[in-house]
Protein backbone atom coordinates (compact mmCIF):
# COMPACT_ATOMS: atom_id res chain seq x y z
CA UNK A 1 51.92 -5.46 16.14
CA UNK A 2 49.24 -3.14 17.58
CA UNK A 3 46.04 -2.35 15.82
CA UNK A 4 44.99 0.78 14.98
CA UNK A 5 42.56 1.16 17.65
CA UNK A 6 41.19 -0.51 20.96
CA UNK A 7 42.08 -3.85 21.24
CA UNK A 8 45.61 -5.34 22.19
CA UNK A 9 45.95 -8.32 19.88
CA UNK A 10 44.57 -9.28 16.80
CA UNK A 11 41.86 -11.70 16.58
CA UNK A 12 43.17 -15.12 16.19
CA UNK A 13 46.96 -14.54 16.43
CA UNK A 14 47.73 -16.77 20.07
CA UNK A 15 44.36 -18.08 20.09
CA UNK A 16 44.24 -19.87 23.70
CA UNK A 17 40.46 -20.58 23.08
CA UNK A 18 39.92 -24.05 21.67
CA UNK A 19 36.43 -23.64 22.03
CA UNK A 20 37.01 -20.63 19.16
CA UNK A 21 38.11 -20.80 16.18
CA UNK A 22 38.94 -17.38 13.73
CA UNK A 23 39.03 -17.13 9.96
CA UNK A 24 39.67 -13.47 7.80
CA UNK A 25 37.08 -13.37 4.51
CA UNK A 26 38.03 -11.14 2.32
CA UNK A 27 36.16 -8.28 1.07
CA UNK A 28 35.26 -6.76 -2.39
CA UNK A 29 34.25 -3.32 -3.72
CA UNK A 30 33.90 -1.62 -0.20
CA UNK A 31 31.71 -4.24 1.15
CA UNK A 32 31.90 -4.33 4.95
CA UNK A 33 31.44 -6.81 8.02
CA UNK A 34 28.00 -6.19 7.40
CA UNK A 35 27.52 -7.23 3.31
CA UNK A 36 29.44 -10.77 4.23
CA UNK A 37 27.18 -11.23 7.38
CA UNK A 38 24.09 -10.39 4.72
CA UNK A 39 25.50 -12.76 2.28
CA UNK A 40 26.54 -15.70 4.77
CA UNK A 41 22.63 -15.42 5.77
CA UNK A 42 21.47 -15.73 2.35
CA UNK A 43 24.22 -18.37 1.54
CA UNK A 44 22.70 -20.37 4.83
CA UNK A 45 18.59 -20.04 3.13
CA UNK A 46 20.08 -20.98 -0.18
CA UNK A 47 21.71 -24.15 0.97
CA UNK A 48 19.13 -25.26 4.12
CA UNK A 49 17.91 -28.63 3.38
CA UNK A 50 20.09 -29.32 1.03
CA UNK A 51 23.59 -30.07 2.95
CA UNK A 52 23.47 -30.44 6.82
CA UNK A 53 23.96 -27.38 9.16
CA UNK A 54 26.54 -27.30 12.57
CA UNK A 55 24.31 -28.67 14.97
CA UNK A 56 25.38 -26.09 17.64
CA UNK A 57 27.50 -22.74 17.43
CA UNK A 58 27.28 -19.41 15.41
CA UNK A 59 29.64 -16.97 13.03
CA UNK A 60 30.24 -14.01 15.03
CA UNK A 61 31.39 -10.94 13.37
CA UNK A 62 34.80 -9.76 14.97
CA UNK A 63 34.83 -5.99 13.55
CA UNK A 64 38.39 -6.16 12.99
CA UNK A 65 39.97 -6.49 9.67
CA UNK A 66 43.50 -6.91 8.37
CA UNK A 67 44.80 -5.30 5.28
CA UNK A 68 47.75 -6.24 3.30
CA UNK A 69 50.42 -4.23 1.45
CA UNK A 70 48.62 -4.94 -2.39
CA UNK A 71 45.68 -3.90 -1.07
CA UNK A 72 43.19 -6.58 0.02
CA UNK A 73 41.31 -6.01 3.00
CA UNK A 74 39.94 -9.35 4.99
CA UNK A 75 37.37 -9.00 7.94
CA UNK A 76 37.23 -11.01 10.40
CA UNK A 77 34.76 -13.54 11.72
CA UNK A 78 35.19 -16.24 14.62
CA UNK A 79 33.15 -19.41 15.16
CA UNK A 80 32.34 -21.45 17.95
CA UNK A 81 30.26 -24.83 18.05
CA UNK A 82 30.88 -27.33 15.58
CA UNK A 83 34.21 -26.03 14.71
CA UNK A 84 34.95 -28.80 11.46
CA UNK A 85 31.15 -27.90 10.58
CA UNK A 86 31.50 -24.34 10.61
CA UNK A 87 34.79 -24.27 9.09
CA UNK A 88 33.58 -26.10 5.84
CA UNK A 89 30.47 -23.91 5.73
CA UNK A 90 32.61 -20.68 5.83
CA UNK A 91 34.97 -22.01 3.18
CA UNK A 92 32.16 -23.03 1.29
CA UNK A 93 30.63 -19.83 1.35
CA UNK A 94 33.32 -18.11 0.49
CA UNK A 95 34.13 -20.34 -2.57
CA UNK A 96 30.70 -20.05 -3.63
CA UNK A 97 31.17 -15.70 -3.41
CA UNK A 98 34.55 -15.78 -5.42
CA UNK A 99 35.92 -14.38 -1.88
CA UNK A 100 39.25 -15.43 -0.33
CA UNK A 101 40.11 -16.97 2.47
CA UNK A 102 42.78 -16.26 5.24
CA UNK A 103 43.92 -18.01 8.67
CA UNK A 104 46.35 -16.83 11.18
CA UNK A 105 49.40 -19.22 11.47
CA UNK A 106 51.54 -18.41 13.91
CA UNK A 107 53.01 -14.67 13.03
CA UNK A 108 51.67 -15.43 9.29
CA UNK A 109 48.42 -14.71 7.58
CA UNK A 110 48.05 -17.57 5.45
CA UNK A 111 45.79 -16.80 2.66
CA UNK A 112 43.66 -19.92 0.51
CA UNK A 113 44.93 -18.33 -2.93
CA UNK A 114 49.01 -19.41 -1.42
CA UNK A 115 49.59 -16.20 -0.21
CA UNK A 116 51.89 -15.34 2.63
CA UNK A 117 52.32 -12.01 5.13
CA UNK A 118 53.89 -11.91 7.92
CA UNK A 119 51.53 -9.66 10.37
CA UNK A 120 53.92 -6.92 11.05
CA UNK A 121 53.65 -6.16 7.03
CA UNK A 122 49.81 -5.84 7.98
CA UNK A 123 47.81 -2.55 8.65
CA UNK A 124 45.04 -3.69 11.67
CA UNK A 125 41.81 -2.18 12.35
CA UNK A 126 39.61 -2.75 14.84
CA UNK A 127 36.04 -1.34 13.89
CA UNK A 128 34.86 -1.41 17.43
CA UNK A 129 31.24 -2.18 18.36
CA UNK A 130 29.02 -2.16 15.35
CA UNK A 131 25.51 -2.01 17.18
């Protein structure tokens, strides 16, 4: 499966990158790459002091998202660093938003809520460089 634009693969499907890791977080009433990057900041204030931060790496907005065939669109973000650290953060954030989750597996995105599509049942997008 192709996206829609630019790129060749999707983001995280044969990740060769160990150093990388991917994760989809899935969006709500039109909000873009942008809103979740605004929100993870905030999330990060809210929560500095209190539990302890990756001690090296970042959340990089990917400007690609998936959608699925009901309708749920998930953008995607990669991290690099502290993979464990950042992983927990991101799925704490996103518990903390109400937002869902979603990891490629192989040909599968896996979703936290149990759900299952296989990526050629996907539409991709790549956004393309936001700044």
């Amino acid at each position: 499966m192709e996206p829609e634009s630019g790129r060749k693969s999707i983001p995280g499907y044969m990740n060769k990158n160990a150093a990388r890791d991917f994760v989809y977080i899935e969006s709500r009433e039109k909000a873009g790459h942008e809103d979740i990057l605004d929100d993870f900041s905030q999330f990060l204030r809210n929560i500095q002091g209190k539990v302890s931060l990756p001690d090296d790496g970042a959340l990089l907005n990917e400007a690609f998202s998936l959608h699925t065939p009901s309708g749920t669109t998930y953008y995607c973000f990669s991290y690099r660093g502290d993979l464990s650290a950042w992983s927990a953060l991101v799925d704490s954030f996103a518990q903390s938003k109400r937002l869902g989750i979603a990891r490629i597996v192989g040909e599968l995105l896996k979703t936290g809520r149990g759900e299952v599509f296989d990526l050629s049942a996907l539409r991709a997008v790549d956004h393309g460089e936001l700044w």
